[in-house]
C-alpha atoms as a PDB file:
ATOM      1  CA  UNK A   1      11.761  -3.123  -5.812  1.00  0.00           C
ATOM      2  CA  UNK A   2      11.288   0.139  -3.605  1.00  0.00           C
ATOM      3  CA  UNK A   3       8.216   0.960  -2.014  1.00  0.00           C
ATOM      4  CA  UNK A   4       7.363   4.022  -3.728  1.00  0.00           C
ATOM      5  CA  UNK A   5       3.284   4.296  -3.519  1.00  0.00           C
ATOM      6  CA  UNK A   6       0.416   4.567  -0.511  1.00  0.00           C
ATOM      7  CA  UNK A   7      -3.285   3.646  -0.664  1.00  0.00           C
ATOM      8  CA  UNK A   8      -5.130   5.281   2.117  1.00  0.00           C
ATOM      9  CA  UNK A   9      -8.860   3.749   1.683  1.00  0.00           C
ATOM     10  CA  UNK A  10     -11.174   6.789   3.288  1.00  0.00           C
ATOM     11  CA  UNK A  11     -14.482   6.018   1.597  1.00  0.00           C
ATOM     12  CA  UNK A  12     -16.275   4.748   4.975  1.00  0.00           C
ATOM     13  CA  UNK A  13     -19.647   6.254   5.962  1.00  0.00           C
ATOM     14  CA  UNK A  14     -18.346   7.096   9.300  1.00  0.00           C
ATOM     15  CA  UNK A  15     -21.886   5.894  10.759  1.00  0.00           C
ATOM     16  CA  UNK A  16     -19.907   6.104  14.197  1.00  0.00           C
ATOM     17  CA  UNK A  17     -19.552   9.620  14.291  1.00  0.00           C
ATOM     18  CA  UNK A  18     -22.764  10.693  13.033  1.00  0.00           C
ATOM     19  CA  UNK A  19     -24.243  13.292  12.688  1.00  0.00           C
ATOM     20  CA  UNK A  20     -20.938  14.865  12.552  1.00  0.00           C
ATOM     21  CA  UNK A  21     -19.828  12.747   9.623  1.00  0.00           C
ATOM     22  CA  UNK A  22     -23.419  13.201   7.771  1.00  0.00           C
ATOM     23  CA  UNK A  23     -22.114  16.220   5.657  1.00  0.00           C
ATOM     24  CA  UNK A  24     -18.424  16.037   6.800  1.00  0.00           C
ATOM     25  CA  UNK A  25     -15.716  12.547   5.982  1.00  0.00           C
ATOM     26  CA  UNK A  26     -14.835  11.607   9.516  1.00  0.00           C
ATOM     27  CA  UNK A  27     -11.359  11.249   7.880  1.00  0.00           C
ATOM     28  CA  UNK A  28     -11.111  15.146   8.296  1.00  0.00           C
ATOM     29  CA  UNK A  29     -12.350  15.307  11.689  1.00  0.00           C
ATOM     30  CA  UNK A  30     -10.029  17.192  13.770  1.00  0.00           C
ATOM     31  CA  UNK A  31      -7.423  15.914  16.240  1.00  0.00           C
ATOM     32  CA  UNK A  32      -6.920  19.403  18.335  1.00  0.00           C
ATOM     33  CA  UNK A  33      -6.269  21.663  14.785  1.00  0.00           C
ATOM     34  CA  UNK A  34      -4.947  18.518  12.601  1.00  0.00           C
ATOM     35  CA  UNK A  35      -7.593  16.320  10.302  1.00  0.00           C
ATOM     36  CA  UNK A  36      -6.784  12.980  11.206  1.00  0.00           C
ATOM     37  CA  UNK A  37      -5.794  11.848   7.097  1.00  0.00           C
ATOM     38  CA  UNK A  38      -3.083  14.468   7.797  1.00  0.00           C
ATOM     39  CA  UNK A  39      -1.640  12.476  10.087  1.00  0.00           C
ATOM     40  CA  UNK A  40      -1.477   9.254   7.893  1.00  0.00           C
ATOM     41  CA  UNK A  41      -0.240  11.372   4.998  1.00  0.00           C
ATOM     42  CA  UNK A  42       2.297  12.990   7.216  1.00  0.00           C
ATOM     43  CA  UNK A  43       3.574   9.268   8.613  1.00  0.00           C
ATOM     44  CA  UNK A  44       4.074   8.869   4.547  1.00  0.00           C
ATOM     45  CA  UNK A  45       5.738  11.068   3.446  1.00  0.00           C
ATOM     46  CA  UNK A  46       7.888  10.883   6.645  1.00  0.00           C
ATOM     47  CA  UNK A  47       9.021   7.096   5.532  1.00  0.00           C
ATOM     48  CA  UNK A  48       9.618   8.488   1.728  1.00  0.00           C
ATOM     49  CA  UNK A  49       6.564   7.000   0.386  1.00  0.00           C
ATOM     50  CA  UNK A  50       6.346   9.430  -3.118  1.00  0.00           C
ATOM     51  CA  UNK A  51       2.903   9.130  -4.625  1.00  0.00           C
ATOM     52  CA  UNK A  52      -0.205   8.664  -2.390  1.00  0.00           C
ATOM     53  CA  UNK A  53      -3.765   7.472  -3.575  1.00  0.00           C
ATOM     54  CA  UNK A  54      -6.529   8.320  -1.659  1.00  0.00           C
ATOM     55  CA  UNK A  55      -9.924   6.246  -2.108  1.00  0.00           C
ATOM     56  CA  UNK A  56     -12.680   8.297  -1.303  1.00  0.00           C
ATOM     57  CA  UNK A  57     -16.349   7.943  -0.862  1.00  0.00           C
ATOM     58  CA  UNK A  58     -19.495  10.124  -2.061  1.00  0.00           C
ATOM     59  CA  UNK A  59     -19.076  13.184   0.213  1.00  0.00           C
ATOM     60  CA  UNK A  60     -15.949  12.864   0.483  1.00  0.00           C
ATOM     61  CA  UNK A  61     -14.429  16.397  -1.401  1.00  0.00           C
ATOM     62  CA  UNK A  62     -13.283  18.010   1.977  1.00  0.00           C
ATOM     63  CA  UNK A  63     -10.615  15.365   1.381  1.00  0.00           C
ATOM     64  CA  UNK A  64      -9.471  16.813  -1.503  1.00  0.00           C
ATOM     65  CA  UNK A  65      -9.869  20.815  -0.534  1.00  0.00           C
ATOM     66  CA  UNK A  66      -8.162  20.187   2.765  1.00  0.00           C
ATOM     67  CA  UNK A  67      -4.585  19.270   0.324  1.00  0.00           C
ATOM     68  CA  UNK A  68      -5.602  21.878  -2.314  1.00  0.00           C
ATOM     69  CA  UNK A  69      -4.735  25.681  -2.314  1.00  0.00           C
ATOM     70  CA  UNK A  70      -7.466  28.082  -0.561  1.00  0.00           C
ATOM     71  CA  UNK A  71      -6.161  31.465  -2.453  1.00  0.00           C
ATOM     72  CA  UNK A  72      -9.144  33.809  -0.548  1.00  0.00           C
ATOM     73  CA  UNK A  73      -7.429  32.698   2.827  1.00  0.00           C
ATOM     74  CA  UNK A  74      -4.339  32.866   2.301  1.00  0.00           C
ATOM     75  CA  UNK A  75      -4.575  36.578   0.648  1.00  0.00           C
ATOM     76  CA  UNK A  76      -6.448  37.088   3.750  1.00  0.00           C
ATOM     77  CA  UNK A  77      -3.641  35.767   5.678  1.00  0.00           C
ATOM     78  CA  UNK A  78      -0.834  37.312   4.570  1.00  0.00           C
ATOM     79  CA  UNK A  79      -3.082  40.746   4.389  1.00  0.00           C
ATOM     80  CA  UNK A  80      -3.146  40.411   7.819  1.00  0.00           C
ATOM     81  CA  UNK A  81       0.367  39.202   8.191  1.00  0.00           C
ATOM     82  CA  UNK A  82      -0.515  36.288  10.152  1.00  0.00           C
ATOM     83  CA  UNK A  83       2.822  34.432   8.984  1.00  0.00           C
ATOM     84  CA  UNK A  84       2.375  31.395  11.343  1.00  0.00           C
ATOM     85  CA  UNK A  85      -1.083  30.659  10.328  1.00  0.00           C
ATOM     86  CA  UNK A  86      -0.095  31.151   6.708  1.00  0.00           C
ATOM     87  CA  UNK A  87       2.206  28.597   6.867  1.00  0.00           C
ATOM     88  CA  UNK A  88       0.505  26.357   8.026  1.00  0.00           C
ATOM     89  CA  UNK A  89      -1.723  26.382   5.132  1.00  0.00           C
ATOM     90  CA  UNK A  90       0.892  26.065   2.919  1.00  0.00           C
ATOM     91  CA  UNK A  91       2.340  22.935   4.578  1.00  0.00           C
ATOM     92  CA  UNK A  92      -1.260  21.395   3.762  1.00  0.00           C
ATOM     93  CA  UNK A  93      -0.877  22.403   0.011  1.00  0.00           C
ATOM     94  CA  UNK A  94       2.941  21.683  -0.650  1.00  0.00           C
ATOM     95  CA  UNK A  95       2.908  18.495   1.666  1.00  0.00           C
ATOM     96  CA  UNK A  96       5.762  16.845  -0.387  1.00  0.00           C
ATOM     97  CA  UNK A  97       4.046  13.876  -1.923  1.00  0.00           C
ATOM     98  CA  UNK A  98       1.971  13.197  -5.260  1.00  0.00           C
ATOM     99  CA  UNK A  99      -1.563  13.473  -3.883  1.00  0.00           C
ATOM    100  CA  UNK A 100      -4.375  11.424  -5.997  1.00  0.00           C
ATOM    101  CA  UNK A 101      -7.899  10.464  -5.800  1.00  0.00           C
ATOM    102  CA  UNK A 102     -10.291   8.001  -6.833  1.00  0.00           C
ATOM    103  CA  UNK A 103     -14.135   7.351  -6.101  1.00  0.00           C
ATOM    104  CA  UNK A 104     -15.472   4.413  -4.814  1.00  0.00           C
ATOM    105  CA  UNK A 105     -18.528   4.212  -6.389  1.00  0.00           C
ATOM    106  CA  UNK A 106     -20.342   2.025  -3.518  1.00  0.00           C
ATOM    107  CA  UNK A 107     -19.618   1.263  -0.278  1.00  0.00           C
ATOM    108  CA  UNK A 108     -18.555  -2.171  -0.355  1.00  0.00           C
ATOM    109  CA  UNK A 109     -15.991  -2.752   2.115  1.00  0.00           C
ATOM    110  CA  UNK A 110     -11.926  -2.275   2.610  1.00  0.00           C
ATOM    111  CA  UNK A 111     -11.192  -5.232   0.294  1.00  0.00           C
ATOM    112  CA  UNK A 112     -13.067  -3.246  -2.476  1.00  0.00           C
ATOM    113  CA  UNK A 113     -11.425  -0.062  -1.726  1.00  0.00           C
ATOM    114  CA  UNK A 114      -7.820  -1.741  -1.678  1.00  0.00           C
ATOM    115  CA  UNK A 115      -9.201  -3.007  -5.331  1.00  0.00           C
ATOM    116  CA  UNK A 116      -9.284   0.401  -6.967  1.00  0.00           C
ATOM    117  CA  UNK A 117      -5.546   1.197  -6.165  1.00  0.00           C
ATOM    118  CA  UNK A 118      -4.740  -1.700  -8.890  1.00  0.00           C
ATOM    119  CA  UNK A 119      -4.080   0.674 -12.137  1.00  0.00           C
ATOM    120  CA  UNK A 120      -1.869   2.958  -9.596  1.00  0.00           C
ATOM    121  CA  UNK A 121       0.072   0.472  -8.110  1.00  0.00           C
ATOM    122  CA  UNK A 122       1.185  -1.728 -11.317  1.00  0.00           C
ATOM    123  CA  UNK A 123       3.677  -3.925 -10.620  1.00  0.00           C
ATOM    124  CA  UNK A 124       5.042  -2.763  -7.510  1.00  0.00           C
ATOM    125  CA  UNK A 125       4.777  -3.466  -4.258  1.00  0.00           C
ATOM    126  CA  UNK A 126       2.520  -1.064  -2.008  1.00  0.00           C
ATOM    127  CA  UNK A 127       1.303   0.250   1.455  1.00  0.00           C
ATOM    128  CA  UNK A 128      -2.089   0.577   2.598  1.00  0.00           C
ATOM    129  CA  UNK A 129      -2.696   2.741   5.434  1.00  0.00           C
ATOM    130  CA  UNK A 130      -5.699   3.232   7.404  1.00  0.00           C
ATOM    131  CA  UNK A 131      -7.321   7.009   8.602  1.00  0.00           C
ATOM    132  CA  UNK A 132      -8.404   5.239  11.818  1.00  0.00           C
ATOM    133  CA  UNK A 133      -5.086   3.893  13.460  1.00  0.00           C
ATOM    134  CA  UNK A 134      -2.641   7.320  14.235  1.00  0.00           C
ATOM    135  CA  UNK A 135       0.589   5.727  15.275  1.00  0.00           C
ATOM    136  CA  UNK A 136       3.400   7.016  17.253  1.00  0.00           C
ATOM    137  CA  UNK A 137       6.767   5.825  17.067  1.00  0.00           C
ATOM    138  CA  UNK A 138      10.794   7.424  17.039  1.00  0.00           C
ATOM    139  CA  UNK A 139      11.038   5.923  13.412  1.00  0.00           C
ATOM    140  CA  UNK A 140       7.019   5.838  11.298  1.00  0.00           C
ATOM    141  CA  UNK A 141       5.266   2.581  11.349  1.00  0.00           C
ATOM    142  CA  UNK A 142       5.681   2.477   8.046  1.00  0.00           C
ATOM    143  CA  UNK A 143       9.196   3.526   7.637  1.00  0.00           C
ATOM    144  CA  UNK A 144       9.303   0.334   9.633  1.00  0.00           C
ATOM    145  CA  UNK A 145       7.666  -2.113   7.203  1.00  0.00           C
ATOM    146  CA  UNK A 146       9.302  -1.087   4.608  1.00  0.00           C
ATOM    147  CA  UNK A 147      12.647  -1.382   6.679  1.00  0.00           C
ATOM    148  CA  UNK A 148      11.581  -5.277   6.911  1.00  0.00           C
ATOM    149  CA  UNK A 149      10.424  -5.175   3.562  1.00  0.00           C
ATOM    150  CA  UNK A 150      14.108  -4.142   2.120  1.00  0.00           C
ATOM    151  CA  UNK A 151      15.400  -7.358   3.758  1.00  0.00           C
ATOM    152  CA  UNK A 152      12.686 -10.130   3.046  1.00  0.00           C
ATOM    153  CA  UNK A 153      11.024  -8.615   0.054  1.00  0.00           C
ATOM    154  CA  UNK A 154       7.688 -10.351   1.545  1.00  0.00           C
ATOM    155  CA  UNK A 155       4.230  -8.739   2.095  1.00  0.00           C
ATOM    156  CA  UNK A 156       3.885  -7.516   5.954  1.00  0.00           C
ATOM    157  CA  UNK A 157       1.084  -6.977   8.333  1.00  0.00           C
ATOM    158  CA  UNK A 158       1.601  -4.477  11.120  1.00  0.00           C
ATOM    159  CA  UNK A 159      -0.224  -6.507  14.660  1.00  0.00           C
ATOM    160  CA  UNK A 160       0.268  -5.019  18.081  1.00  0.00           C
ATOM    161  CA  UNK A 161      -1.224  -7.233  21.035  1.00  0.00           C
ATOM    162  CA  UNK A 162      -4.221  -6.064  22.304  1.00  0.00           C
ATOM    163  CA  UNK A 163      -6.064  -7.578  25.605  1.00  0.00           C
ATOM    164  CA  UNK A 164      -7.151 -11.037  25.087  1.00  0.00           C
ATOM    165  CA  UNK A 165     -11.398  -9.971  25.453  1.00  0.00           C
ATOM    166  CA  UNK A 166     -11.045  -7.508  22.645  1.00  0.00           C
ATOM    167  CA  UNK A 167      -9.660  -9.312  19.751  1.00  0.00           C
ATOM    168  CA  UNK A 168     -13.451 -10.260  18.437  1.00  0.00           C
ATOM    169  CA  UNK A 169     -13.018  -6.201  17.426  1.00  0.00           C
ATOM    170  CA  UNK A 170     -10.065  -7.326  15.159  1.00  0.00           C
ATOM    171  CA  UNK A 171      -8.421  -9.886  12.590  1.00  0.00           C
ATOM    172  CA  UNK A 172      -6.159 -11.834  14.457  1.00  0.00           C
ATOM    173  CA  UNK A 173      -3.087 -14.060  13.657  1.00  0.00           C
ATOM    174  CA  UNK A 174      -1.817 -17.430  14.075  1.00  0.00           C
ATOM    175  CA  UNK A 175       1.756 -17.140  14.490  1.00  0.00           C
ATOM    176  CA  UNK A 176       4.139 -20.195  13.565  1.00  0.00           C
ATOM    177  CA  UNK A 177       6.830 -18.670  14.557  1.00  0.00           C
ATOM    178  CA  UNK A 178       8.672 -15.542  15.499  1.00  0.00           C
ATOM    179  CA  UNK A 179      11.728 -15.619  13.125  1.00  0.00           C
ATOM    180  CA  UNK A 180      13.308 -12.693  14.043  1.00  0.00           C
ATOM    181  CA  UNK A 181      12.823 -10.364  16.601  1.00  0.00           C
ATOM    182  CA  UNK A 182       9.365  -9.108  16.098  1.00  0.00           C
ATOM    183  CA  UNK A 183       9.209 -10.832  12.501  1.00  0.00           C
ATOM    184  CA  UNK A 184       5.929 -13.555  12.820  1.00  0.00           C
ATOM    185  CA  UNK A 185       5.869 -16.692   9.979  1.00  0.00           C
ATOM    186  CA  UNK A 186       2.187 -16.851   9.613  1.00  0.00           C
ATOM    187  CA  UNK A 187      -0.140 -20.073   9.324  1.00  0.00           C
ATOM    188  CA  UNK A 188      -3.305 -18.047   9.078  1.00  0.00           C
ATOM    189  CA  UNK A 189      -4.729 -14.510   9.292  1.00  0.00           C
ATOM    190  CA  UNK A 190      -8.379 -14.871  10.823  1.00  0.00           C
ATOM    191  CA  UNK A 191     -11.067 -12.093  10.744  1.00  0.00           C
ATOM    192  CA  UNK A 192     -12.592 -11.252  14.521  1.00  0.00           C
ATOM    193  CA  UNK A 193     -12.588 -15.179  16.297  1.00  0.00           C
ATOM    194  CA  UNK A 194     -14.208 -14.810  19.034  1.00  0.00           C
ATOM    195  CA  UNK A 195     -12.018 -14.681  22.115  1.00  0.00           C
ATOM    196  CA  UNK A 196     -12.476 -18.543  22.692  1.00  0.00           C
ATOM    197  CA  UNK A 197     -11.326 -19.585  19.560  1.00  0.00           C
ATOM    198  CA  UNK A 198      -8.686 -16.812  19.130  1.00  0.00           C
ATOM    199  CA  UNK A 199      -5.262 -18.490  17.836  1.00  0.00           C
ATOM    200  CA  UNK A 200      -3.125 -15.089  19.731  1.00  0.00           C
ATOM    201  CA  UNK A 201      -3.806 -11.907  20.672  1.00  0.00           C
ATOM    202  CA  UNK A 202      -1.705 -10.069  18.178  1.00  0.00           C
ATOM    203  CA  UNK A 203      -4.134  -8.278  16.301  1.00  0.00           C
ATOM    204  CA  UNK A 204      -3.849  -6.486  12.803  1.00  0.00           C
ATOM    205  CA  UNK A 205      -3.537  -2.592  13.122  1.00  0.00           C
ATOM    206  CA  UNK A 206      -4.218  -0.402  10.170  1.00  0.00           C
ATOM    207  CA  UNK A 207      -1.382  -0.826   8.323  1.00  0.00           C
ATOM    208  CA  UNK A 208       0.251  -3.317   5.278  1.00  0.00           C
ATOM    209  CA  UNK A 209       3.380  -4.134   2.800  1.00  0.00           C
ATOM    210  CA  UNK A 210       1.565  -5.664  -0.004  1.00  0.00           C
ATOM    211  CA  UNK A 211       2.661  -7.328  -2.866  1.00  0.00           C
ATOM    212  CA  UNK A 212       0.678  -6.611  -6.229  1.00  0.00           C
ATOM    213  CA  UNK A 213      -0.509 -10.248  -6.174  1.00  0.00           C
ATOM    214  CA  UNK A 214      -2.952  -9.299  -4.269  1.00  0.00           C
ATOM    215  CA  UNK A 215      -5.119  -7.626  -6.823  1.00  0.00           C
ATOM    216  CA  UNK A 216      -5.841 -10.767  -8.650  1.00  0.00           C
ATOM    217  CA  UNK A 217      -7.282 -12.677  -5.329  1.00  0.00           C
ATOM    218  CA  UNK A 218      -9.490  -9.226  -4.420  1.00  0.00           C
ATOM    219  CA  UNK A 219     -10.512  -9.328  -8.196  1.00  0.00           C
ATOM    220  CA  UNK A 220     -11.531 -12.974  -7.683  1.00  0.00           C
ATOM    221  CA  UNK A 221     -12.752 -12.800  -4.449  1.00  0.00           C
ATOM    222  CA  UNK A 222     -16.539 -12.836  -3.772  1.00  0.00           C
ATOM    223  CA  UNK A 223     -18.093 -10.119  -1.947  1.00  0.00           C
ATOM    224  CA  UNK A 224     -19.531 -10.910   1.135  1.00  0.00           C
ATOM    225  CA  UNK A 225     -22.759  -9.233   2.137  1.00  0.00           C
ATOM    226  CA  UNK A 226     -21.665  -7.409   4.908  1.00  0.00           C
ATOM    227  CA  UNK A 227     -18.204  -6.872   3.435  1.00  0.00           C
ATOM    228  CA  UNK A 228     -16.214  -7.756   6.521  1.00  0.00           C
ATOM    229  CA  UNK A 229     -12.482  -9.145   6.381  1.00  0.00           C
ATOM    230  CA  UNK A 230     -12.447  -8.982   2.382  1.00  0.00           C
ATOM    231  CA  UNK A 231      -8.823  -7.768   3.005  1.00  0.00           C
ATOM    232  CA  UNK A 232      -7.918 -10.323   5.711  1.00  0.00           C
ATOM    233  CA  UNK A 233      -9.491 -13.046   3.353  1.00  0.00           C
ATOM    234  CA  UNK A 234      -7.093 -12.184   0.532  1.00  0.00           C
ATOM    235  CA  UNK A 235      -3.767 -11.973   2.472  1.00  0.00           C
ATOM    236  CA  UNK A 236      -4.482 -14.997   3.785  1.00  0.00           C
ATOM    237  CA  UNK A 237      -4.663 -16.218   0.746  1.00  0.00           C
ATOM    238  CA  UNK A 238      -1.828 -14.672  -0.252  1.00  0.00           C
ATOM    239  CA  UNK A 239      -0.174 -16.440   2.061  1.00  0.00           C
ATOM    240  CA  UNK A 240      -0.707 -19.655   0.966  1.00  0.00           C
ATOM    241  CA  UNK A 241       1.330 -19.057  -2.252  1.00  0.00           C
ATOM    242  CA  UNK A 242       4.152 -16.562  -1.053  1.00  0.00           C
ATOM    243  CA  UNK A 243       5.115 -15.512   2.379  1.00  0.00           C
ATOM    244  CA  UNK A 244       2.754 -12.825   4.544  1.00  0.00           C
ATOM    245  CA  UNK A 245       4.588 -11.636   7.341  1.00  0.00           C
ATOM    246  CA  UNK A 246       3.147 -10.422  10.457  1.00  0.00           C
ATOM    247  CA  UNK A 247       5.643  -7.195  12.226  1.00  0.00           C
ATOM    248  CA  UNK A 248       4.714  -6.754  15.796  1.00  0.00           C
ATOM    249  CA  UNK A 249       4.755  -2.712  16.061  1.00  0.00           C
ATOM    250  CA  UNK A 250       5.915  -1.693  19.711  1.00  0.00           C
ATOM    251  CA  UNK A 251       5.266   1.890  19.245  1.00  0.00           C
ATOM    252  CA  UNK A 252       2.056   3.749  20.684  1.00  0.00           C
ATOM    253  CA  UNK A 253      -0.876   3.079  18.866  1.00  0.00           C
ATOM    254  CA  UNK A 254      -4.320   5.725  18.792  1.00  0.00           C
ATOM    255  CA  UNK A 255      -7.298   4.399  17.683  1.00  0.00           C
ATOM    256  CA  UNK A 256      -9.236   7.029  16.495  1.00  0.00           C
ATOM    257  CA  UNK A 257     -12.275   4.926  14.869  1.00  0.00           C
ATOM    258  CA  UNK A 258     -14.740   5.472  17.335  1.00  0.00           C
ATOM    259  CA  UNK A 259     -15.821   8.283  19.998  1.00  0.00           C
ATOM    260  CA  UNK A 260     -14.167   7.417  22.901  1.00  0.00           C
ATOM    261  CA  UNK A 261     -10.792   5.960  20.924  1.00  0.00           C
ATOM    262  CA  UNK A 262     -11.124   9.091  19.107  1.00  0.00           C
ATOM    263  CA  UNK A 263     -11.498  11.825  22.429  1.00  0.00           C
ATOM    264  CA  UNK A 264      -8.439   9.610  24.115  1.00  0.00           C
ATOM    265  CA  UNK A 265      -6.330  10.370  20.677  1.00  0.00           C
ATOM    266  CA  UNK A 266      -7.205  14.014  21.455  1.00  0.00           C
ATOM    267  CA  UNK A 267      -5.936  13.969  24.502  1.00  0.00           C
ATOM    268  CA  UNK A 268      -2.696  12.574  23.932  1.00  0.00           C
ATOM    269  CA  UNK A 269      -1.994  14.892  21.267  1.00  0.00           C
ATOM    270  CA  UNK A 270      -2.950  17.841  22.934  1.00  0.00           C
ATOM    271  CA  UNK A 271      -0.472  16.908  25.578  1.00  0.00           C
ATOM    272  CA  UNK A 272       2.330  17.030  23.286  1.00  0.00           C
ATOM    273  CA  UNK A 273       0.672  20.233  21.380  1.00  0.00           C
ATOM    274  CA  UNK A 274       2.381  23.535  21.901  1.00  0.00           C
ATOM    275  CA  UNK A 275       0.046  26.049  22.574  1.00  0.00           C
ATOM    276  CA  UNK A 276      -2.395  23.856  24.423  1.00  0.00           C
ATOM    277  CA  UNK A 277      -0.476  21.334  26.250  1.00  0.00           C
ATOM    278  CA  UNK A 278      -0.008  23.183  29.869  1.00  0.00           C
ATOM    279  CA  UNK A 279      -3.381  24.107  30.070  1.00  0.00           C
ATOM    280  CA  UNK A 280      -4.691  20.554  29.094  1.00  0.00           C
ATOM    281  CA  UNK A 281      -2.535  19.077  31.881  1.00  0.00           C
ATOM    282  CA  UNK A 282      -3.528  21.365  34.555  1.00  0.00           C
ATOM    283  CA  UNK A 283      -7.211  20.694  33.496  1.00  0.00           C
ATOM    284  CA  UNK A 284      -7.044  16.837  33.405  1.00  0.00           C
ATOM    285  CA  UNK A 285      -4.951  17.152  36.856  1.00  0.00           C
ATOM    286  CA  UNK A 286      -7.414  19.290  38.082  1.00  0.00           C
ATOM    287  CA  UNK A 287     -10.406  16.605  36.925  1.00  0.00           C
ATOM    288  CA  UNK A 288      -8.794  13.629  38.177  1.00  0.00           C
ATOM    289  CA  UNK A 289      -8.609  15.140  41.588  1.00  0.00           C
ATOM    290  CA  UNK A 290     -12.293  15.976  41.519  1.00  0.00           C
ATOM    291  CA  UNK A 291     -13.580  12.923  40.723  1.00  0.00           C
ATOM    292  CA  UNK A 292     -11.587  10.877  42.981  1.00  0.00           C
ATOM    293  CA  UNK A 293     -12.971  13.281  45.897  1.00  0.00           C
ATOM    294  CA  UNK A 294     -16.376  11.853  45.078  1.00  0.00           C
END
């Protein structure tokens, strides 16, 4: 069956970025000029996902006015014939996918969120893509699962090896075997081991080929009370009675889930902006020769 539909869970307190993210979803802070959700919704539509579902969280309708229209600027706009600005408005309103939203009434982790998508999804299988992880590649991460997917018909997880101290930060795979290419068989998916009792260092990055299956472990799955690896828990159970893949993506990776993640995902963008990017270079050129004189 085609992959046809996106959850992107963005119901998160953003407790990292506060007190920007007390009035404001951190999901719509901005990378240079671009909300980061754009991104993921742009990576989307770029792989010809169709029909998007966003989960969001209380405080959480800047979401939804960022993709809506904004008629008193864009009279205001086109008053003042500013064409480029102007369209780049529009491309936020007539972004080329079926946009929809759902609350998630408390805050009770990515597993819960994932939950919610269950009426949208049906029977089909789905992607879940996650505000935090911007990814860079020639063809979209996604694009890329669902590459796999058209092949194997078999759930994926997206890992990318990280260095061996950090994988407490992450959930983590035990690889069998790597059966193509890439392509990991799976024995288990484990939620932040410490480093000592880490079975790899390819760790899961913020995206995932599901099968609907999955609904019925999350809906049977107990919540626990601090509501980490709900969503690791399931596809490893998952696993147990159909294949989970694991696809090792070898494109560049921004994590943009915490400040300085988030300022380094800045900077690499603003190197490849237009208007921005000679200036940036000569600055950080410019920096890095002052502080190595000291």
């Amino acid at each position: 069956m085609k992959v046809r539909k996106a959850v992107i869970p963005a119901a998160g307190l953003g407790t990292r970025f506060l007190p920007a993210t007390k009035a404001l979803a951190k999901e719509m802070l901005p990378i240079v000029d671009k909300p980061t959700i754009q991104f993921i919704v742009e990576e989307a539509k770029a792989s010809g996902i169709e029909d998007i579902l966003i989960v969001e969280g209380k405080s959480k309708r800047s979401i939804e006015d960022h993709f809506d229209s904004a008629p008193e600027l864009e009279q205001h706009l086109q008053a003042n014939h500013q064409d480029r600005l102007l369209k780049l408005v529009h491309e936020t309103t007539d972004i080329g996918v079926n946009l929809f939203f759902v609350r998630q009434p408390y805050a009770n982790g990515l597993g819960d969120a994932v939950r919610l998508a269950k009426t949208f999804v049906g029977e089909e299988p789905f992607v879940v893509m996650l505000g935090d992880d911007v990814m860079h590649d020639t063809v979209p991460l996604t694009k890329q699962l669902m590459s796999v997917y058209e092949q194997n018909h078999a759930s994926l997880v997206a890992v990318k090896p990280v260095p061996h101290e950090d994988v407490a930060a992450y959930g983590v795979i035990a690889p069998i075997a790597e059966v193509s290419p890439g392509l990991f068989s799976v024995r288990d998916f484990v939620e932040k081991p410490t480093p000592a009792d880490a079975p790899s260092d390819l760790a899961i990055i913020g995206r995932y080929l599901l099968s609907p299956e999955i609904f019925d472990i999350l809906d049977r799955q107990p919540v626990s009370a601090d509501h980490e690896g709900q969503l690791t828990a399931a596809i490893d159970t998952l696993n147990k009675t159909q294949r989970v893949f694991a696809y090792r993506f070898d494109g560049e990776r921004y994590d943009a889930g915490d400040k300085l993640g988030f300022v380094k995902t800045t900077i690499e963008y603003g190197l490849t902006h237009p208007e921005i990017q000679a200036q940036l270079r000569a600055y950080l050129l410019a920096k890095a020769a002052e502080l190595a004189g000291k």
